[in-house]
N, C-alpha and C. Protein backbone atom coordinates (compact mmCIF):
# COMPACT_ATOMS: atom_id res chain seq x y z
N UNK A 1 72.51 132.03 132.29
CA UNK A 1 72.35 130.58 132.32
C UNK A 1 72.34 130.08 133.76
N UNK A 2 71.53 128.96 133.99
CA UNK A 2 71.72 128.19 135.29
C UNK A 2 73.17 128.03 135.85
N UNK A 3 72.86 128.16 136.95
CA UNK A 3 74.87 127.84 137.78
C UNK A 3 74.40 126.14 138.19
N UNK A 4 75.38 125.68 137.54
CA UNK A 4 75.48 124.35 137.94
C UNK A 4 76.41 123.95 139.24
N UNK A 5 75.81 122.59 140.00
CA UNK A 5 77.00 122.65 141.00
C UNK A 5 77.22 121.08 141.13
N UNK A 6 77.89 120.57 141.78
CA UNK A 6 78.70 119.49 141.60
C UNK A 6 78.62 118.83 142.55
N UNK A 7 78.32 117.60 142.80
CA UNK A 7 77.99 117.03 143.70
C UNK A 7 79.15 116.27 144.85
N UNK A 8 80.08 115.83 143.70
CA UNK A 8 81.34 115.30 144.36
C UNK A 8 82.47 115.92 143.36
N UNK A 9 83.43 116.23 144.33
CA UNK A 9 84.28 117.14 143.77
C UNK A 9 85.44 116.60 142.85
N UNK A 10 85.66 114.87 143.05
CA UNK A 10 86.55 113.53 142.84
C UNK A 10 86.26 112.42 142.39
N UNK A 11 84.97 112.37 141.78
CA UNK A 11 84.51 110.82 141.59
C UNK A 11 85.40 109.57 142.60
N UNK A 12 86.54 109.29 141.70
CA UNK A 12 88.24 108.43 141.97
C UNK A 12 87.80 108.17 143.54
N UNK A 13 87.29 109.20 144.65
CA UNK A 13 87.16 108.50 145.98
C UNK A 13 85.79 108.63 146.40
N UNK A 14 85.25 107.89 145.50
CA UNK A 14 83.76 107.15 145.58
C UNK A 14 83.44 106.22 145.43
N UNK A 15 82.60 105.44 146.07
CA UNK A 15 82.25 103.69 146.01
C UNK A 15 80.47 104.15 145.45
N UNK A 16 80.42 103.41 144.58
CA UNK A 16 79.45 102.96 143.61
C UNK A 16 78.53 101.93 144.12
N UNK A 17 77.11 101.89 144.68
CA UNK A 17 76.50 100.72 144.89
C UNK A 17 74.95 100.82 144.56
N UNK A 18 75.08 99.74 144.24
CA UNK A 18 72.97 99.78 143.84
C UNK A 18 72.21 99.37 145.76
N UNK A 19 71.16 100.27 145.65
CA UNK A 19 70.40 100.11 147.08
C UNK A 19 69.21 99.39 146.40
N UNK A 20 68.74 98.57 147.41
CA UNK A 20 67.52 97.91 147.03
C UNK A 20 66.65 97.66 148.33
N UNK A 21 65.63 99.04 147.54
CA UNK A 21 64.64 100.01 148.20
C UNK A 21 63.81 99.60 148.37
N UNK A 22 62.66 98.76 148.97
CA UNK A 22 61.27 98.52 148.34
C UNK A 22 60.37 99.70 148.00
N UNK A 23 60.47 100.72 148.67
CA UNK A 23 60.33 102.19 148.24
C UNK A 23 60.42 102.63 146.86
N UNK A 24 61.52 102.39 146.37
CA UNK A 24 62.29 103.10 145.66
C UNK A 24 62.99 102.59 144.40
N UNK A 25 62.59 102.20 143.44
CA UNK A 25 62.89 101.46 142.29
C UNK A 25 64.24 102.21 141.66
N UNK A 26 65.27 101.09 140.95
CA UNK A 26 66.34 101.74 140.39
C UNK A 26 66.99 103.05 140.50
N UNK A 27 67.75 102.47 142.08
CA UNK A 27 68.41 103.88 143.18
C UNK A 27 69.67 102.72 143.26
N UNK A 28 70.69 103.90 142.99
CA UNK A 28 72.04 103.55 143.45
C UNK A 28 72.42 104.53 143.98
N UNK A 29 73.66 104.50 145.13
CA UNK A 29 73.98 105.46 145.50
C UNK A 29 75.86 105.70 145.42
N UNK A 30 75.84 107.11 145.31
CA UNK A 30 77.19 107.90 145.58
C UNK A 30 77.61 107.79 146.47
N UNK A 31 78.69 107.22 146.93
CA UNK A 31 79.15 107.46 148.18
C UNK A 31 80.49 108.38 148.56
N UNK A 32 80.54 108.95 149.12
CA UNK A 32 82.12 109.84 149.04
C UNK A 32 82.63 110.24 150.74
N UNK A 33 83.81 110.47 150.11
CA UNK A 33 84.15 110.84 152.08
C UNK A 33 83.41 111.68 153.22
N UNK A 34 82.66 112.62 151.98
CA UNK A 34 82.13 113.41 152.71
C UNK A 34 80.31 113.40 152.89
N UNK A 35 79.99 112.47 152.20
CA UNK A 35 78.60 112.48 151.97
C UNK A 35 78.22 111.43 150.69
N UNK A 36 76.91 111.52 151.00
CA UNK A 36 76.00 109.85 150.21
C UNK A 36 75.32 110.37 149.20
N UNK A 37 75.05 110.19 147.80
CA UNK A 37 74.15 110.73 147.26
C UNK A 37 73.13 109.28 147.11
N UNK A 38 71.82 109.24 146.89
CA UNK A 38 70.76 108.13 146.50
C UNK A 38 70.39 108.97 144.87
N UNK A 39 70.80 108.48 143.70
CA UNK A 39 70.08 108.86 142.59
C UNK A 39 69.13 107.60 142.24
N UNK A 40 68.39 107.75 141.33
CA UNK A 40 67.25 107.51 140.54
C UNK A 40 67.46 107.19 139.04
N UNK A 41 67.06 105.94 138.58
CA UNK A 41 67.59 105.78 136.92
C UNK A 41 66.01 105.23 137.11
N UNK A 42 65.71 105.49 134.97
CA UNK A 42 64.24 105.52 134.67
C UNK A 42 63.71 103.62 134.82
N UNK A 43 65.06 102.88 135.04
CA UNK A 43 64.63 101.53 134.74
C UNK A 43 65.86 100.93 135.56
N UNK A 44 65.36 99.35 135.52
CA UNK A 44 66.84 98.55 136.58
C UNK A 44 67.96 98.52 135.17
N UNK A 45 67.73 98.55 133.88
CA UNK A 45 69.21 98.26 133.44
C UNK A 45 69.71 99.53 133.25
N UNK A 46 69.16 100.89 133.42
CA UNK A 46 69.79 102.20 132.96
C UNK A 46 69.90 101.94 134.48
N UNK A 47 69.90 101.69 135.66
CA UNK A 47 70.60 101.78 136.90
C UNK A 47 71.93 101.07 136.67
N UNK A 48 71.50 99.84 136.32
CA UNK A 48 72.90 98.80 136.43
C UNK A 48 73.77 99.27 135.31
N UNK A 49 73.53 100.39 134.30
CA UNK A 49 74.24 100.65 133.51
C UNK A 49 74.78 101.68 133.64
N UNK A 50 74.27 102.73 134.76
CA UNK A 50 75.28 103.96 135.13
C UNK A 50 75.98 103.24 136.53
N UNK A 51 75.79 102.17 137.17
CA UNK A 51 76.82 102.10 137.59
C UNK A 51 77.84 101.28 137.46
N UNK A 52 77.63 100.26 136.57
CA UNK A 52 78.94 99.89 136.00
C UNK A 52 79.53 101.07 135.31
N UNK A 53 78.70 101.77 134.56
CA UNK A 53 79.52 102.86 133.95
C UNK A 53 80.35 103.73 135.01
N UNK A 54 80.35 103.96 135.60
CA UNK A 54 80.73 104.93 136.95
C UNK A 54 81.64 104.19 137.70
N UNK A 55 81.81 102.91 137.68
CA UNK A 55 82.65 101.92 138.17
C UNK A 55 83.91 101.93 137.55
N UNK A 56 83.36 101.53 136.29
CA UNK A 56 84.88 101.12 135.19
C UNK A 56 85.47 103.00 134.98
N UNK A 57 84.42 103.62 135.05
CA UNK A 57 85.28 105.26 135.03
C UNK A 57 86.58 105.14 136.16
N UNK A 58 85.77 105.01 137.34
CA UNK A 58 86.79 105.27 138.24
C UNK A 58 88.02 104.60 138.27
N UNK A 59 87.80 103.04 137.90
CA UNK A 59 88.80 101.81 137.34
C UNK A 59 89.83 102.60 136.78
N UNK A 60 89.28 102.82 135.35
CA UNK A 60 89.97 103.71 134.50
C UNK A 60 91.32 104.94 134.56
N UNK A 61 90.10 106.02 135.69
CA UNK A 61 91.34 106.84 135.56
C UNK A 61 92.25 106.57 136.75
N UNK A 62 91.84 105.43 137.95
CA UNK A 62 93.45 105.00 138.73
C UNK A 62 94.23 104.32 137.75
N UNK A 63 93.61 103.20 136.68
CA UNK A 63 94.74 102.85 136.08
C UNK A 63 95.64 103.64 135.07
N UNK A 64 94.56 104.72 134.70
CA UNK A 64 95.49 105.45 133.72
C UNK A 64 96.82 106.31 134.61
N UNK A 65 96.00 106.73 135.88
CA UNK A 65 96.84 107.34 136.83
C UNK A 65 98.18 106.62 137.20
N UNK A 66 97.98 105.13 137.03
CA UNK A 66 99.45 104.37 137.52
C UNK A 66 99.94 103.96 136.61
N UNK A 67 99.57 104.41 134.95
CA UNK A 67 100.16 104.04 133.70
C UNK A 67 101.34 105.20 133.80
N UNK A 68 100.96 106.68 133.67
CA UNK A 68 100.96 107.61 133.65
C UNK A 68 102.47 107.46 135.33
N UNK A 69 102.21 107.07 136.24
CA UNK A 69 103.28 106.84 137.52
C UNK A 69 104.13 106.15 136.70
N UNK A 70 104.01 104.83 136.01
CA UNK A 70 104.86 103.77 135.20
C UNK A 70 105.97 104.31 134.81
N UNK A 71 104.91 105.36 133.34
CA UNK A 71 105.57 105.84 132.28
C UNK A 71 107.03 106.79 132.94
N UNK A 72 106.52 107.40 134.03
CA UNK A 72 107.14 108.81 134.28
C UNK A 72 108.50 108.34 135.06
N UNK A 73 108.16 107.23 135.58
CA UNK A 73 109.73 106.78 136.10
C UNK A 73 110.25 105.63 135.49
N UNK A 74 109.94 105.66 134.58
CA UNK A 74 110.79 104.45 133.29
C UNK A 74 111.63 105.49 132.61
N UNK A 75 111.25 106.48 132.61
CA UNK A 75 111.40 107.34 130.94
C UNK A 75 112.77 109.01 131.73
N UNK A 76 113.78 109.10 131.57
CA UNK A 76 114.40 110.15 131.77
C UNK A 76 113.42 111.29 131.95
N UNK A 77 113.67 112.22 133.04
CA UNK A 77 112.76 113.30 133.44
C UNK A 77 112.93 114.24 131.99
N UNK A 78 112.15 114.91 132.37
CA UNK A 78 111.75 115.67 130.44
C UNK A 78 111.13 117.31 131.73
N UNK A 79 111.54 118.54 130.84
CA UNK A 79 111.43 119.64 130.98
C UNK A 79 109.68 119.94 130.81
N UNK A 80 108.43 120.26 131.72
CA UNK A 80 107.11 120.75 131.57
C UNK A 80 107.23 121.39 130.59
N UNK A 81 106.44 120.95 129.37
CA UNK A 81 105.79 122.11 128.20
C UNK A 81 104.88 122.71 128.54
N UNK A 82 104.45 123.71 128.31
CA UNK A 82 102.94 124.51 128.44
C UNK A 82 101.89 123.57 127.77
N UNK A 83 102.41 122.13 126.96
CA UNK A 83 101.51 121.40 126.53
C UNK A 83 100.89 120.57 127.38
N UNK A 84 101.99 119.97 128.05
CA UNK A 84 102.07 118.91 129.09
C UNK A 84 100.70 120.08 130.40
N UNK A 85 101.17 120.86 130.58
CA UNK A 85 99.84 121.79 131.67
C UNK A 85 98.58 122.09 131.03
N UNK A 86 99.03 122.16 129.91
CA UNK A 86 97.16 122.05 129.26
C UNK A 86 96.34 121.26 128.66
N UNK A 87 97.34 120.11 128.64
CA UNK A 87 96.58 118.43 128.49
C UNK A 87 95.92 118.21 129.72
N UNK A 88 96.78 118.48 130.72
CA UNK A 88 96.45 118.35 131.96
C UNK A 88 94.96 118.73 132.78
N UNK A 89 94.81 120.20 132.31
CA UNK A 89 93.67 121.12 132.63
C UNK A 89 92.60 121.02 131.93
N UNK A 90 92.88 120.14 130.48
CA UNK A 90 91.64 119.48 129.38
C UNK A 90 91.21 118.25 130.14
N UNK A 91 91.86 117.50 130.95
CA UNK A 91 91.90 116.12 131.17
C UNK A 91 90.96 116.43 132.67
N UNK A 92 91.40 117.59 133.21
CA UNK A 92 90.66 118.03 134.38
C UNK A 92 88.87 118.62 134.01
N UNK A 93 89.23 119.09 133.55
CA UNK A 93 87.95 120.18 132.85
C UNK A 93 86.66 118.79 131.70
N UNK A 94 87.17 117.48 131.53
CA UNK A 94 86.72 116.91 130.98
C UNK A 94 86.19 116.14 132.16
N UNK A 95 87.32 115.29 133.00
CA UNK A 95 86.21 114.94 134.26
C UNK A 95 85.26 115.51 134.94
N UNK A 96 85.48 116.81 135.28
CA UNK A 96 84.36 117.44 135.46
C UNK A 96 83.12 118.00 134.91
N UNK A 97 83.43 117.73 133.70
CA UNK A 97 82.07 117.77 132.93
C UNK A 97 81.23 116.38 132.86
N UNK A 98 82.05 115.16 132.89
CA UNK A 98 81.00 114.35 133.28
C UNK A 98 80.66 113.65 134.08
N UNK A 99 81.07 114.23 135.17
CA UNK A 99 80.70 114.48 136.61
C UNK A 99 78.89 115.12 136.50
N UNK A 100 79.56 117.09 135.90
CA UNK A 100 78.01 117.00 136.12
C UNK A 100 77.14 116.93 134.81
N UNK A 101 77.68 115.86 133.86
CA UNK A 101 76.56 115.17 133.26
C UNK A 101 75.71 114.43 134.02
N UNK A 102 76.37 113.19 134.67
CA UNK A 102 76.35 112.03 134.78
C UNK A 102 74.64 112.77 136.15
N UNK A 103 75.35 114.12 136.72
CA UNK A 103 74.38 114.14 137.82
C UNK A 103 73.16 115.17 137.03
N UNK A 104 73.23 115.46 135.95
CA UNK A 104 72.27 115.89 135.27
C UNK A 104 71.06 115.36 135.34
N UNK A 105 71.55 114.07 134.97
CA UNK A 105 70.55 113.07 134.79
C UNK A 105 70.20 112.11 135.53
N UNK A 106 69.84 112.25 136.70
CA UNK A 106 69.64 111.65 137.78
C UNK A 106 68.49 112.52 138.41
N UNK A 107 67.50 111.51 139.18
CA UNK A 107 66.45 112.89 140.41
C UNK A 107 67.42 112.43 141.70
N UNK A 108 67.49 113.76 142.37
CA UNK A 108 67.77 113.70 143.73
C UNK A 108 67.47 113.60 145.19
N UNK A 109 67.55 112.44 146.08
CA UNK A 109 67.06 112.53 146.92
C UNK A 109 67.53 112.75 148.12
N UNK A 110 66.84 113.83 148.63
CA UNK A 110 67.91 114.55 150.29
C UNK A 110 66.75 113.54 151.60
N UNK A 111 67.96 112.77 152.19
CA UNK A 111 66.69 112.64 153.45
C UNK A 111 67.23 113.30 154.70
């Protein structure tokens, strides 16, 4: 099978913005610490709709991340289950899959 590879390794420290190309119709770009991606959606609302989508993701998992900070120092410390590490590694292994969905479906442009 194809080796897939990943464009950003964190979504969480990426800024989300639509570019407006005269070039280049429905391009938003990735931005990350280390580098820019410019993708490509087939129309302006499947643009404006992967990146609100990609927005409220990232929203998402800081707030779940500071639900999750909340919970953990409200609540008496509790002993790691082997459950608690493999919720963990599902929860990992799931962002990264739609990570590289999300870049599945996109064309890429290197300048």
């Amino acid at each position: 099978s194809p080796q897939q590879s990943v464009m950003v390794p964190d979504l969480r420290l990426c800024t989300i913005r639509s570019i407006n190309d005269i070039d280049r119709r429905f391009v938003f770009e990735i931005l990350s610490p280390n580098s820019s991606h410019l993708l490509q959606a087939d129309s302006q609302v499947q643009c404006d709709q992967w990146i609100n989508s990609l927005q409220l993701a990232i929203k998402n998992s800081f707030k779940s991340s500071n639900d999750n900070v909340q919970n953990s120092a409200s609540s008496s410390p509790k002993p790691k289950s082997k459950d608690d590490s493999s919720s963990n590694t599902a929860l990992i292994e799931k962002i990264e899959f739609k990570q590289k969905m999300y870049i599945k479906n996109f064309s890429l442009f290197s300048f």
